[in-house]
N, C-alpha and C. Protein backbone atom coordinates (compact mmCIF):
# COMPACT_ATOMS: atom_id res chain seq x y z
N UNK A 1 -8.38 -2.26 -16.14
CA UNK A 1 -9.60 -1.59 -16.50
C UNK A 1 -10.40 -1.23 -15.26
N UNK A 2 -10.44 -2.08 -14.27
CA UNK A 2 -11.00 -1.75 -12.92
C UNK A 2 -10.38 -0.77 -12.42
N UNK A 3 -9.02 -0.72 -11.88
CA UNK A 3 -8.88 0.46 -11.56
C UNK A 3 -8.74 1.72 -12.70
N UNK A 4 -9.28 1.79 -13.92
CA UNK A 4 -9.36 3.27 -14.19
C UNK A 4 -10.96 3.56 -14.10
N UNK A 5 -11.78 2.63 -13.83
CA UNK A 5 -12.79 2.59 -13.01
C UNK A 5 -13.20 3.19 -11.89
N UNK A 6 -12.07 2.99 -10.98
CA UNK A 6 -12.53 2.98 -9.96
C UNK A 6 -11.79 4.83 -9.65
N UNK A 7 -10.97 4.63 -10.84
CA UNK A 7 -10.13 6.36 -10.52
C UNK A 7 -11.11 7.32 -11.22
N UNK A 8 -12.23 6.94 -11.46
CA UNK A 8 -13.20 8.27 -12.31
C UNK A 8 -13.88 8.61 -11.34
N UNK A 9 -14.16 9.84 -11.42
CA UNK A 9 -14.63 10.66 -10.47
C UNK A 9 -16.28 10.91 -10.59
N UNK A 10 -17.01 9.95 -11.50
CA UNK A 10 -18.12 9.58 -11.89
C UNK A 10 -18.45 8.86 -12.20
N UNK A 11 -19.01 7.58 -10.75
CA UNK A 11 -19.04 6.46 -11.18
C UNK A 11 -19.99 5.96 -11.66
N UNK A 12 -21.13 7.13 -12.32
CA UNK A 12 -22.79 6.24 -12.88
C UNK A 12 -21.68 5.11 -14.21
N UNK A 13 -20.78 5.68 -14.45
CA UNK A 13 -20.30 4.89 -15.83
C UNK A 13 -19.64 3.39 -15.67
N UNK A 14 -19.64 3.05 -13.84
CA UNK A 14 -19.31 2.03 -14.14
C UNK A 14 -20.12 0.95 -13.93
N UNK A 15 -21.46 1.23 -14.66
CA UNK A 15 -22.82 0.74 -14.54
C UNK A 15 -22.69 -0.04 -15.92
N UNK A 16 -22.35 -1.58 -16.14
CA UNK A 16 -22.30 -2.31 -17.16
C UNK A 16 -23.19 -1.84 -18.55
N UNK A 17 -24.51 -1.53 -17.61
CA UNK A 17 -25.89 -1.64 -18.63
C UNK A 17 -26.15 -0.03 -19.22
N UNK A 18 -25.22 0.73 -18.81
CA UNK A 18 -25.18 1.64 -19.04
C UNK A 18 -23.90 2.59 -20.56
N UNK A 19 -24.67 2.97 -21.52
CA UNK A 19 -23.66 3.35 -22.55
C UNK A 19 -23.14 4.61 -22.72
N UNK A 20 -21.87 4.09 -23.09
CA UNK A 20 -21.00 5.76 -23.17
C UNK A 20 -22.03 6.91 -23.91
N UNK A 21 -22.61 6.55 -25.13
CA UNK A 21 -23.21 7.42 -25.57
C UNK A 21 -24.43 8.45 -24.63
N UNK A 22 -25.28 7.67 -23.67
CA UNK A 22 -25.90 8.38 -22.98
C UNK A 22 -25.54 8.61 -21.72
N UNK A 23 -23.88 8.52 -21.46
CA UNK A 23 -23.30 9.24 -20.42
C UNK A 23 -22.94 10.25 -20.77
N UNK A 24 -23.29 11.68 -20.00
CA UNK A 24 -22.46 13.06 -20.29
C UNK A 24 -21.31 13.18 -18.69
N UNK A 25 -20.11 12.83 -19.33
CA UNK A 25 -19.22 13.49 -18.05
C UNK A 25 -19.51 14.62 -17.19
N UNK A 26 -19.78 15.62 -17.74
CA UNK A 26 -20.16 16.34 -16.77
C UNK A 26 -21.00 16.34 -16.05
N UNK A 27 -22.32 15.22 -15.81
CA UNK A 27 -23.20 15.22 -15.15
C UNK A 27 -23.12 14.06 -14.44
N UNK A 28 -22.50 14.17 -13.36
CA UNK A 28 -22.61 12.54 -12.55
C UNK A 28 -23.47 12.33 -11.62
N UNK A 29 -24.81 12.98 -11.57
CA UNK A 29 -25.45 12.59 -11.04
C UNK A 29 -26.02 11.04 -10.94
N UNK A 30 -26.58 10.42 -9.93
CA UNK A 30 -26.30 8.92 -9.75
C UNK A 30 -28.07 8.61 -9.99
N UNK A 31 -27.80 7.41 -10.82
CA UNK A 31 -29.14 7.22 -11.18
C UNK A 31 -29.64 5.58 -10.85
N UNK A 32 -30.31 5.41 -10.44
CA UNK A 32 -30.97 4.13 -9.35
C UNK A 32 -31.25 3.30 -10.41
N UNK A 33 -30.74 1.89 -10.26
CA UNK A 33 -31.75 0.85 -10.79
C UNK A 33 -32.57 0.43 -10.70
N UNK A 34 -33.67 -0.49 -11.18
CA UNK A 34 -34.77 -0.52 -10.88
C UNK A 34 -34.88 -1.99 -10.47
N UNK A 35 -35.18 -2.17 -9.47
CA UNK A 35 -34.99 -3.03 -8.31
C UNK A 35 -36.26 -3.01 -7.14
N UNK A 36 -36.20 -4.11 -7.09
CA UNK A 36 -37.46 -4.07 -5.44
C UNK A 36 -36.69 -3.81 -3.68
N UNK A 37 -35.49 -3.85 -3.87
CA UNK A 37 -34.74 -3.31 -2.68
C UNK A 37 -35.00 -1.55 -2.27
N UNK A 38 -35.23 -1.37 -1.01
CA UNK A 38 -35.06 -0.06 -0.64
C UNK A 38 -33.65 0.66 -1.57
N UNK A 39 -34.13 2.25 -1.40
CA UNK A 39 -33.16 3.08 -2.30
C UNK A 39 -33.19 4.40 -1.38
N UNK A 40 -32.18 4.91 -1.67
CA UNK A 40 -31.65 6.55 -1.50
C UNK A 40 -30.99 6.83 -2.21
N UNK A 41 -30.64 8.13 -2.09
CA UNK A 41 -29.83 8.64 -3.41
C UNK A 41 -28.77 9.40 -2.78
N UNK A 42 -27.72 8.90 -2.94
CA UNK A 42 -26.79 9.51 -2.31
C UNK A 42 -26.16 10.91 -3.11
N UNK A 43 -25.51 11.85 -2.27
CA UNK A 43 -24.68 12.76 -2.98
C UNK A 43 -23.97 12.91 -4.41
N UNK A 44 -24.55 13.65 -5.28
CA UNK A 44 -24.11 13.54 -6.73
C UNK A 44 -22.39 13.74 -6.49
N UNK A 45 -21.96 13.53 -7.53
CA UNK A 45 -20.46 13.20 -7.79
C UNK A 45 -20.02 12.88 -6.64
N UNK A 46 -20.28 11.63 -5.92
CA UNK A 46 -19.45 10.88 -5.00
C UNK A 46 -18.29 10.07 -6.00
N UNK A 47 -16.88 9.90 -5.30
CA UNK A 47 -15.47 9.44 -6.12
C UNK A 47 -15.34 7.87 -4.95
N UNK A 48 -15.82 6.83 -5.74
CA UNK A 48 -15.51 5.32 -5.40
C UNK A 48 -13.84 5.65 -5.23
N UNK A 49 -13.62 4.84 -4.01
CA UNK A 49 -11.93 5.12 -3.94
C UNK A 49 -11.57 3.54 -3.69
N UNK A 50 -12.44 2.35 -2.80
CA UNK A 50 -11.68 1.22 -2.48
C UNK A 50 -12.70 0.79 -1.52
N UNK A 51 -12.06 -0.61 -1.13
CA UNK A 51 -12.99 -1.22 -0.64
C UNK A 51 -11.72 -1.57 0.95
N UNK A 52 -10.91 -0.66 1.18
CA UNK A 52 -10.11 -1.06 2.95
C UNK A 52 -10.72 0.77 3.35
N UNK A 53 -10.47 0.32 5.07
CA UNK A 53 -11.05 1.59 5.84
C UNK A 53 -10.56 2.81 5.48
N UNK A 54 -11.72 3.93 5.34
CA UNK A 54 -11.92 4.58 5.43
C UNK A 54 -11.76 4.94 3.58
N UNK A 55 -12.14 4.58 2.81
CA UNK A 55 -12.15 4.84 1.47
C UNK A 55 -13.73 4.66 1.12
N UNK A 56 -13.87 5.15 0.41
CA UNK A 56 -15.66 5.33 -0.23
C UNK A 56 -15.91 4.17 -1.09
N UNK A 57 -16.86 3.88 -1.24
CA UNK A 57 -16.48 1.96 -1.38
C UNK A 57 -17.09 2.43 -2.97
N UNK A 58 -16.87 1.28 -3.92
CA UNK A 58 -17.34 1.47 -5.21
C UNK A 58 -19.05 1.50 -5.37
N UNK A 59 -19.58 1.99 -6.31
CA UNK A 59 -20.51 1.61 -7.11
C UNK A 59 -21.10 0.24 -7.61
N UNK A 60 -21.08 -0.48 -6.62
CA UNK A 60 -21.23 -2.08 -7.36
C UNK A 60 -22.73 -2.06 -7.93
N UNK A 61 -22.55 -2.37 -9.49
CA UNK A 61 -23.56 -2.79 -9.72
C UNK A 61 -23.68 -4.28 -10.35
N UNK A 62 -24.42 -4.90 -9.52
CA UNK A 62 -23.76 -6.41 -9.59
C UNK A 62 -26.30 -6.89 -9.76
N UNK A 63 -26.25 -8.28 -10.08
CA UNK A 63 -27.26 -9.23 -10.46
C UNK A 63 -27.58 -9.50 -9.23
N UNK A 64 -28.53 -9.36 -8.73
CA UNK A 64 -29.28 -10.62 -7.51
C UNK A 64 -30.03 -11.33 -7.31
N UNK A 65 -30.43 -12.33 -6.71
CA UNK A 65 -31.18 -13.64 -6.44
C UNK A 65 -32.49 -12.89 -7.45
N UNK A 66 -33.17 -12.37 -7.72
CA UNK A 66 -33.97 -11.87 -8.59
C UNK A 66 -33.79 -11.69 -10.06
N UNK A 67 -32.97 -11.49 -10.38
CA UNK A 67 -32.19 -11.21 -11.54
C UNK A 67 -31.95 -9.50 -12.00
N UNK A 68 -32.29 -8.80 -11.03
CA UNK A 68 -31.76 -7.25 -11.18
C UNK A 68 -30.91 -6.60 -10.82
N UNK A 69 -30.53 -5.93 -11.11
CA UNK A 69 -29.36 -4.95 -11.12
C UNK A 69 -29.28 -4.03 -10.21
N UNK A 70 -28.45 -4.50 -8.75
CA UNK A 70 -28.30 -3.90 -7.60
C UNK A 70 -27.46 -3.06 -7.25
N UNK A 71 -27.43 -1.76 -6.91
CA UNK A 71 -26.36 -0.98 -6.74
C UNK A 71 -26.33 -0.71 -4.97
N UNK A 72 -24.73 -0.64 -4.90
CA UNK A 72 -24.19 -1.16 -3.47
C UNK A 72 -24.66 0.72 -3.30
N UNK A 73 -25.01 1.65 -3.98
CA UNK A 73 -24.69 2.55 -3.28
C UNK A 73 -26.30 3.13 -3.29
N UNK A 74 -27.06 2.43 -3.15
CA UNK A 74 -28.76 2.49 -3.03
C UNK A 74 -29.03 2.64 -2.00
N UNK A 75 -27.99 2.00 -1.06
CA UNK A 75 -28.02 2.00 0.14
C UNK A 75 -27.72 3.09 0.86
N UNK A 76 -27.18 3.99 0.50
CA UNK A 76 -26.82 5.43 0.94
C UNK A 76 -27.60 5.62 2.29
N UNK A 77 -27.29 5.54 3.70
CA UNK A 77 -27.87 5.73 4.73
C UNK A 77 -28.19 5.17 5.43
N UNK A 78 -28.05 4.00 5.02
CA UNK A 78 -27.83 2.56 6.29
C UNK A 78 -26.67 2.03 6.14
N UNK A 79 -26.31 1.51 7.29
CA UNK A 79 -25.12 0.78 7.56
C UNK A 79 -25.07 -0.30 6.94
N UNK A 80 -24.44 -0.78 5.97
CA UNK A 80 -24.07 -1.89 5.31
C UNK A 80 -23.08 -3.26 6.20
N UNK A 81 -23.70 -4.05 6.24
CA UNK A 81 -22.60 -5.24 6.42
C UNK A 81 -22.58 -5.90 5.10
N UNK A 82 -21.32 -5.77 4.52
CA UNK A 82 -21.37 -6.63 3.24
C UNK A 82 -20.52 -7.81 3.32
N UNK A 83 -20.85 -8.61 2.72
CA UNK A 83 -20.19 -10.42 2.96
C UNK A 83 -19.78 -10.25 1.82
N UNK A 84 -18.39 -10.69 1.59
CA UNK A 84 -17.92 -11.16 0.35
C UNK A 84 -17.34 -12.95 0.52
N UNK A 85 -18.08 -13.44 0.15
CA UNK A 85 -18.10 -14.96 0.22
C UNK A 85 -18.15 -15.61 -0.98
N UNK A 86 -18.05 -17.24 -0.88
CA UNK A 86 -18.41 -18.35 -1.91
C UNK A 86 -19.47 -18.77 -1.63
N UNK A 87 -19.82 -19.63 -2.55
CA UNK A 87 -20.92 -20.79 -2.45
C UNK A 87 -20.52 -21.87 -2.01
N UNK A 88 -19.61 -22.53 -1.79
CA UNK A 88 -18.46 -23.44 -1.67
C UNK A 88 -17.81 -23.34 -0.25
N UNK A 89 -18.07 -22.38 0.30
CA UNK A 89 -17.25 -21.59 2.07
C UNK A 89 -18.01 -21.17 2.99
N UNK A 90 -17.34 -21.94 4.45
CA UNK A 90 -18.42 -21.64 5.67
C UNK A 90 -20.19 -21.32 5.66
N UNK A 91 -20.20 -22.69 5.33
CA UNK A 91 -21.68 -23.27 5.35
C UNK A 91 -23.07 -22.45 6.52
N UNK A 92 -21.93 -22.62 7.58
CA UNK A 92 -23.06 -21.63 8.84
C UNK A 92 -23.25 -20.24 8.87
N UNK A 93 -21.79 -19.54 7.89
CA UNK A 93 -21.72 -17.77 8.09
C UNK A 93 -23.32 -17.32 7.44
N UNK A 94 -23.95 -17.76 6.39
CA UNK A 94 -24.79 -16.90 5.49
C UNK A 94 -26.30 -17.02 6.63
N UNK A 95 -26.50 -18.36 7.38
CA UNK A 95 -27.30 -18.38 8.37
C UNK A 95 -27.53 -17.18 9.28
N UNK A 96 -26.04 -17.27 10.19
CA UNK A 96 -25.68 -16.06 10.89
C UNK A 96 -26.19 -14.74 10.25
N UNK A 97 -25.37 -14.57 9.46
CA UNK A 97 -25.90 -12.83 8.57
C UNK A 97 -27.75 -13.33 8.48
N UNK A 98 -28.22 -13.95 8.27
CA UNK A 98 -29.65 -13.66 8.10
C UNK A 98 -30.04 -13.49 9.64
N UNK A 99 -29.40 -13.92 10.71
CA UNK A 99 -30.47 -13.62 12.13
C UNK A 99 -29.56 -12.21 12.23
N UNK A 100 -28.60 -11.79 12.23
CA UNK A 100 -27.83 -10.44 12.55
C UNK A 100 -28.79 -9.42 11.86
N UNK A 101 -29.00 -9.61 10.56
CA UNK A 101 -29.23 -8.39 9.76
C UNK A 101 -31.15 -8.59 10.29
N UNK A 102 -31.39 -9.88 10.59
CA UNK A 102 -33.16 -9.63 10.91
C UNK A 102 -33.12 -8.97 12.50
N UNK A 103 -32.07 -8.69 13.21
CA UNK A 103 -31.84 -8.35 14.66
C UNK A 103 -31.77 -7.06 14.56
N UNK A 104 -31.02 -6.56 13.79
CA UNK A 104 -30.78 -4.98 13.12
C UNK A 104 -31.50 -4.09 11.94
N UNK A 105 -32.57 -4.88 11.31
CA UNK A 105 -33.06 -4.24 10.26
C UNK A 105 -33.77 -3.16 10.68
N UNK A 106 -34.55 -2.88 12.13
CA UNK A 106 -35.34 -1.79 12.08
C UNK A 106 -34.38 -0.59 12.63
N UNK A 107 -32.92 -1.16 12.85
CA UNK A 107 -32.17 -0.76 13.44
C UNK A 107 -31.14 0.70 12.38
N UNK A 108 -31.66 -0.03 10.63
CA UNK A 108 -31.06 0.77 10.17
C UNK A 108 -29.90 -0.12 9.24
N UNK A 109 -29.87 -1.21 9.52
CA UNK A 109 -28.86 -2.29 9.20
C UNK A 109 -28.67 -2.60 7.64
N UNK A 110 -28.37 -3.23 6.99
CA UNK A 110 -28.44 -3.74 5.40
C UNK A 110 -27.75 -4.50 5.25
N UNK A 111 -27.68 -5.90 5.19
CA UNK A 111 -26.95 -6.95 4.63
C UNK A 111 -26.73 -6.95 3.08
N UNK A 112 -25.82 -7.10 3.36
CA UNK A 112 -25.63 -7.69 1.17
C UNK A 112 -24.58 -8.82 1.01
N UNK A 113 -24.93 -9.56 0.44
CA UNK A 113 -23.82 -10.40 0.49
C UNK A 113 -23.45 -10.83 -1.47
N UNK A 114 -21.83 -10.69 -1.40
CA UNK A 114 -21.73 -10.86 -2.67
C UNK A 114 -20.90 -12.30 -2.74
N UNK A 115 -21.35 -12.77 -3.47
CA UNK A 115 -20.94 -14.36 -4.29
C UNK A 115 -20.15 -14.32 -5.35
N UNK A 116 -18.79 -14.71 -5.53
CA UNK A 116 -18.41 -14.58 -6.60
C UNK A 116 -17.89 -16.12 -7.30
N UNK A 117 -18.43 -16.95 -6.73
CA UNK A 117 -18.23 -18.40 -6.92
C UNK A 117 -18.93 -19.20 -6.62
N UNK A 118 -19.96 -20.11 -7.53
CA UNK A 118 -20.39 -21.27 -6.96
C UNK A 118 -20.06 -22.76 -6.76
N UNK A 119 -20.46 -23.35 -6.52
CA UNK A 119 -19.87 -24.94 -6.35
C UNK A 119 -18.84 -25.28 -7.24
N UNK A 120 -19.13 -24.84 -8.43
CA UNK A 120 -18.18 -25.48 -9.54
C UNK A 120 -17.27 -24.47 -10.03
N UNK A 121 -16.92 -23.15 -8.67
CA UNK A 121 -16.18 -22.42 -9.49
C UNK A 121 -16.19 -20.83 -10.27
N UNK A 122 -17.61 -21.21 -10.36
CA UNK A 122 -17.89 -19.72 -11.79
C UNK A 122 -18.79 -18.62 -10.58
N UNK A 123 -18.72 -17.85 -11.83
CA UNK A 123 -19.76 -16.83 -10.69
C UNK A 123 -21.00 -17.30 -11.22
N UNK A 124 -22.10 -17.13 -9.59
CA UNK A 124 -23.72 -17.96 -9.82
C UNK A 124 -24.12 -16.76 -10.73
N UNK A 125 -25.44 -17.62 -11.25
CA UNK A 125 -26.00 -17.25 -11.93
C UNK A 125 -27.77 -16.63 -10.77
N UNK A 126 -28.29 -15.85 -11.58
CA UNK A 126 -29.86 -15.62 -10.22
C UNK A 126 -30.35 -16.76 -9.80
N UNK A 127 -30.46 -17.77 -10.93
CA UNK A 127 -30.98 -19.20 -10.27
C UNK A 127 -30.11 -19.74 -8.94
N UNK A 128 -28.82 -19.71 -9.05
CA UNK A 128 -27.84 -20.13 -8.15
C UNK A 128 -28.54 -19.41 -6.61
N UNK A 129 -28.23 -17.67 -6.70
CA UNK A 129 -28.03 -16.80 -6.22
C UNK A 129 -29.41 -16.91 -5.09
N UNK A 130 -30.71 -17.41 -5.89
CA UNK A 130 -32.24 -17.14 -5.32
C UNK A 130 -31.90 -18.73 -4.50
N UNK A 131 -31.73 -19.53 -4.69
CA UNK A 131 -31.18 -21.36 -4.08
C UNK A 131 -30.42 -20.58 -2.66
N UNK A 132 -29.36 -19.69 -3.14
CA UNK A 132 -28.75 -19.30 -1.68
C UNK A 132 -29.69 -19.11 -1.13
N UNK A 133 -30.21 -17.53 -1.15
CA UNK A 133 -31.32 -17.03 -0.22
C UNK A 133 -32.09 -17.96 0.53
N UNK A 134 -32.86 -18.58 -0.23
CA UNK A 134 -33.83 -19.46 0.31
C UNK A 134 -33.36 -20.53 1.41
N UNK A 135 -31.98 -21.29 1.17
CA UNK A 135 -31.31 -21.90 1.71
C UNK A 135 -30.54 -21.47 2.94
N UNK A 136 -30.51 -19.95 3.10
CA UNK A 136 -29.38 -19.57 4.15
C UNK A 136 -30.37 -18.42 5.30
N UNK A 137 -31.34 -18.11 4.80
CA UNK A 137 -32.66 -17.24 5.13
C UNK A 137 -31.90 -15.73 5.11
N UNK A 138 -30.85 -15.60 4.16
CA UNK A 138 -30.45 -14.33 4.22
C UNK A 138 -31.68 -13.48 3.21
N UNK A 139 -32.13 -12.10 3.95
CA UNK A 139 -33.28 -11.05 3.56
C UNK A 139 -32.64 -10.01 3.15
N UNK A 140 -31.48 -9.85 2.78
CA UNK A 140 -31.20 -8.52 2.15
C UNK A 140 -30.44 -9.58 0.77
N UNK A 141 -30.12 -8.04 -0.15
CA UNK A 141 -29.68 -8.38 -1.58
C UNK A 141 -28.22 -9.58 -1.56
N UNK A 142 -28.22 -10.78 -2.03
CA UNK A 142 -27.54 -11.59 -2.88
C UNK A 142 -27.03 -11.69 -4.02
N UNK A 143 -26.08 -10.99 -4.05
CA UNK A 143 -25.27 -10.50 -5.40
C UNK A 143 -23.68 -11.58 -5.86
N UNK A 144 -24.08 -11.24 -7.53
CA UNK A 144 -23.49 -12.42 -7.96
C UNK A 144 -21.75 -11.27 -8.42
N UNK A 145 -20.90 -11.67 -7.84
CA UNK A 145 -19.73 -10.98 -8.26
C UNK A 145 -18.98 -10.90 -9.89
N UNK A 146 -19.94 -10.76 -11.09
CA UNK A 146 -19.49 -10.87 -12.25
C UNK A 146 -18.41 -9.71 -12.74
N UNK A 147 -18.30 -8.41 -11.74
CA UNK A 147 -16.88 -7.89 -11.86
C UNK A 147 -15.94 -7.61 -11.35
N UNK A 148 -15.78 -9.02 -10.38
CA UNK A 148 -14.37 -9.25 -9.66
C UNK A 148 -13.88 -8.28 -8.80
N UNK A 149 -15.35 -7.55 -8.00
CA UNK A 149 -14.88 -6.75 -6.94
C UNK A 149 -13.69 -7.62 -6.19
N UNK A 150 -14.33 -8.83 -5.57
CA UNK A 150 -13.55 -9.73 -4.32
C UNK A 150 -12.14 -9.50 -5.10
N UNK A 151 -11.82 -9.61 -5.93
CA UNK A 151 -10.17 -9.48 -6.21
C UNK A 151 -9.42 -8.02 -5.46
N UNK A 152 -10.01 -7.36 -5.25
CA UNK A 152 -9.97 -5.30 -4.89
C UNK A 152 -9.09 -6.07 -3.63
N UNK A 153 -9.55 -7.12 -2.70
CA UNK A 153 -9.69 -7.45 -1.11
C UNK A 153 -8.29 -8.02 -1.30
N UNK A 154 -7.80 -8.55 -1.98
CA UNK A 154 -6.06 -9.24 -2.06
C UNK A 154 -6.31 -10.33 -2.30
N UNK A 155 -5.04 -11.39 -2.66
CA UNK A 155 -5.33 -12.53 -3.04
C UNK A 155 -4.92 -13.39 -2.05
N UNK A 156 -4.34 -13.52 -1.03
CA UNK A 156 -3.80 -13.83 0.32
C UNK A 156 -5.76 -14.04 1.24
N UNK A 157 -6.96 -13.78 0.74
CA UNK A 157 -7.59 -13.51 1.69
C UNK A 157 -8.64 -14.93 2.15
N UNK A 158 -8.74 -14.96 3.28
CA UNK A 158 -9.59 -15.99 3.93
C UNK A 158 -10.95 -15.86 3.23
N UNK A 159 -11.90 -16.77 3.29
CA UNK A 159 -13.16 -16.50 2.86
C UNK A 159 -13.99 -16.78 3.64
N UNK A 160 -15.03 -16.31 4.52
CA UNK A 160 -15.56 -14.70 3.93
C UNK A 160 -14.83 -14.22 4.66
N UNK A 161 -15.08 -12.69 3.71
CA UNK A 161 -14.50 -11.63 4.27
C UNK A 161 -15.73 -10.96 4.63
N UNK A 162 -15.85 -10.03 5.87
CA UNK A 162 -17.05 -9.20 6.36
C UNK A 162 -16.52 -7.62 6.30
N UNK A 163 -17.09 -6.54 5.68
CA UNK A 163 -16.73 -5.47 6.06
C UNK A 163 -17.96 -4.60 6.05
N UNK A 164 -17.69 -3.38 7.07
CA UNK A 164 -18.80 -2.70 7.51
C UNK A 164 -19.17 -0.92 6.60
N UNK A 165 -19.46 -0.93 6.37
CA UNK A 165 -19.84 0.28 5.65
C UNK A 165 -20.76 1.82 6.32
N UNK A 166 -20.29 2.77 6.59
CA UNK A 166 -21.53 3.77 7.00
C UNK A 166 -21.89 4.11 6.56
N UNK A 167 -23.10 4.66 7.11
CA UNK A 167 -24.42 5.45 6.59
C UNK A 167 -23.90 6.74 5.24
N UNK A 168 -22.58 6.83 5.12
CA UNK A 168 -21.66 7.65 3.96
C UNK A 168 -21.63 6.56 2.95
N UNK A 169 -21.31 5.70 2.99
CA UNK A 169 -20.82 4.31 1.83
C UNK A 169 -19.50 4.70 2.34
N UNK A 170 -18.75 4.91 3.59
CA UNK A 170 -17.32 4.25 4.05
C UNK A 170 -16.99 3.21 4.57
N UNK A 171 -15.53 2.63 3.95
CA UNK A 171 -15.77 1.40 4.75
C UNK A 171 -15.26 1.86 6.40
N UNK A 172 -16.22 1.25 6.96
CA UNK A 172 -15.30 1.26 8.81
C UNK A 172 -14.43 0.44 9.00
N UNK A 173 -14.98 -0.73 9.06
CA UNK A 173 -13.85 -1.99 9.35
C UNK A 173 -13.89 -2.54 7.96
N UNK A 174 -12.63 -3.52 7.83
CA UNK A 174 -12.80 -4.02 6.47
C UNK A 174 -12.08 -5.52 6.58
N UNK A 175 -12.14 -5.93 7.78
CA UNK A 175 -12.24 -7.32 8.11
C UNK A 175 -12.45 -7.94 9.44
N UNK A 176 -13.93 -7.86 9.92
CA UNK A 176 -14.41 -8.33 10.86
C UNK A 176 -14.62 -9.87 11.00
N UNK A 177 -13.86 -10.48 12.19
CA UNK A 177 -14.13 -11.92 12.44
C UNK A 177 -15.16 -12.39 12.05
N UNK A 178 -15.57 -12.97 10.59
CA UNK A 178 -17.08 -13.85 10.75
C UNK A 178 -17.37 -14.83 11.41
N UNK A 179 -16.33 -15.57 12.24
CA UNK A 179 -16.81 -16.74 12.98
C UNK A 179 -17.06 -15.86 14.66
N UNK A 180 -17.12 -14.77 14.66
CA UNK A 180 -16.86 -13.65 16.19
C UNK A 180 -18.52 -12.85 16.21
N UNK A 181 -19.40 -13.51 15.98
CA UNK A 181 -20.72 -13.29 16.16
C UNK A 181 -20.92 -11.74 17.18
N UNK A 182 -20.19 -11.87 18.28
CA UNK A 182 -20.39 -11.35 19.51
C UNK A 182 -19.45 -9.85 18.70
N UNK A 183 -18.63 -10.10 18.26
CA UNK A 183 -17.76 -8.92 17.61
C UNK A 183 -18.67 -8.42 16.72
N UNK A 184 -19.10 -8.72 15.86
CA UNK A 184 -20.05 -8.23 14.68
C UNK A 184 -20.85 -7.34 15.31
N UNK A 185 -21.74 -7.86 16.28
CA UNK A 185 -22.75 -7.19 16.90
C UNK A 185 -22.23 -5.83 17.37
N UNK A 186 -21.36 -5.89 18.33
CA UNK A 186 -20.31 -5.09 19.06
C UNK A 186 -19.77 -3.77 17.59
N UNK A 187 -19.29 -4.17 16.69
CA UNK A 187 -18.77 -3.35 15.89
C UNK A 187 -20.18 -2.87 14.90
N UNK A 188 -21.99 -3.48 14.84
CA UNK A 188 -22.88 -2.52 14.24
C UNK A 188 -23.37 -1.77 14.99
N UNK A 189 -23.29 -2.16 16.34
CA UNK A 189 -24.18 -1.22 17.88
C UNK A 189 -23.27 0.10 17.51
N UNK A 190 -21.61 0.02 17.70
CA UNK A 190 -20.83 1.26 17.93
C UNK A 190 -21.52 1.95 16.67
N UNK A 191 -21.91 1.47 15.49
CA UNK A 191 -22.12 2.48 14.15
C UNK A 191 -23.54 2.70 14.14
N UNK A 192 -24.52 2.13 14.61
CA UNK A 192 -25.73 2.60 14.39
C UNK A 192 -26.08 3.89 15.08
């Protein structure tokens, strides 16, 4: 079902909260959730292709530490570093991403980090999700993975995974060393 998702060439529809009935195919113009995170609006009928380099990354519309409905492509125009992590994995990475992304924010930067597991397993819930934040001082959106993007990444994969996104919603890199601090930096300077 994900990938015939991800093969439509209009992805407002793969907006959970959103119903077939008041989708018209022919109009894919992209419509923002309502959220306290910065927004842009990216190019109508953009085609989600994948989440490895150089593919147009999906439409995630995923829950965050707030309890609203965040779309990965709000971001349209800043460089995304997105974390796909646990709650359960590398205790120091979510620290890191909060001084990186507070080093780069006027820079144009956007952290997001998505969770698709907490301690016991499941995907967090906002209560879980807002406990991260507060706990890791990460300032951009904390998203809870309830539709198994992280599976897109392979099942072979280390956790976290870091990948970089441009100011398009492409991915650039799509697995940057998270324990390589000095690399991270190095690979948002070349994109900003």
């Amino acid at each position: 079902m994900l990938m015939f998702l991800l093969s439509m060439g209009c992805t407002p529809a793969m907006d959970p909260s959103s119903s077939d009935a008041a989708h018209d195919p022919e109009d894919c113009s992209w419509q923002a959730p309502e959220n306290t995170w910065e927004q842009s609006t990216p190019p109508n009928c953009l085609e989600a292709q994948g989440l490895e380099e150089g593919q147009m990354v999906p439409d995630m519309r995923l829950v965050d530490q707030h309890g609203d409905t965040v779309s990965l492509w709000q971001f349209y125009g800043d460089l995304i570093l997105l974390d796909f992590s646990t709650m359960w994995g590398a205790q120091m990475w979510p620290e890191e991403i909060a001084v990186i992304g507070a080093e780069y924010a006027d820079a144009g930067l956007m952290p997001v980090s998505v969770l698709f597991e907490d301690v016991y397993g499941e995907v967090p819930d906002a209560e879980s999700l807002q406990y991260w934040a507060e706990l890791t001082g990460v300032q951009g959106p904390v998203l809870a993975d309830d539709a198994d993007y992280a599976s897109m990444l392979g099942v072979d994969v280390a956790w976290p995974r870091l990948l970089l996104i441009d100011q398009d919603l492409t991915v650039i890199e799509e697995n940057i060393p998270w324990h390589q601090q000095d690399m991270i930096r190095l690979s948002i300077e070349a994109h900003l």
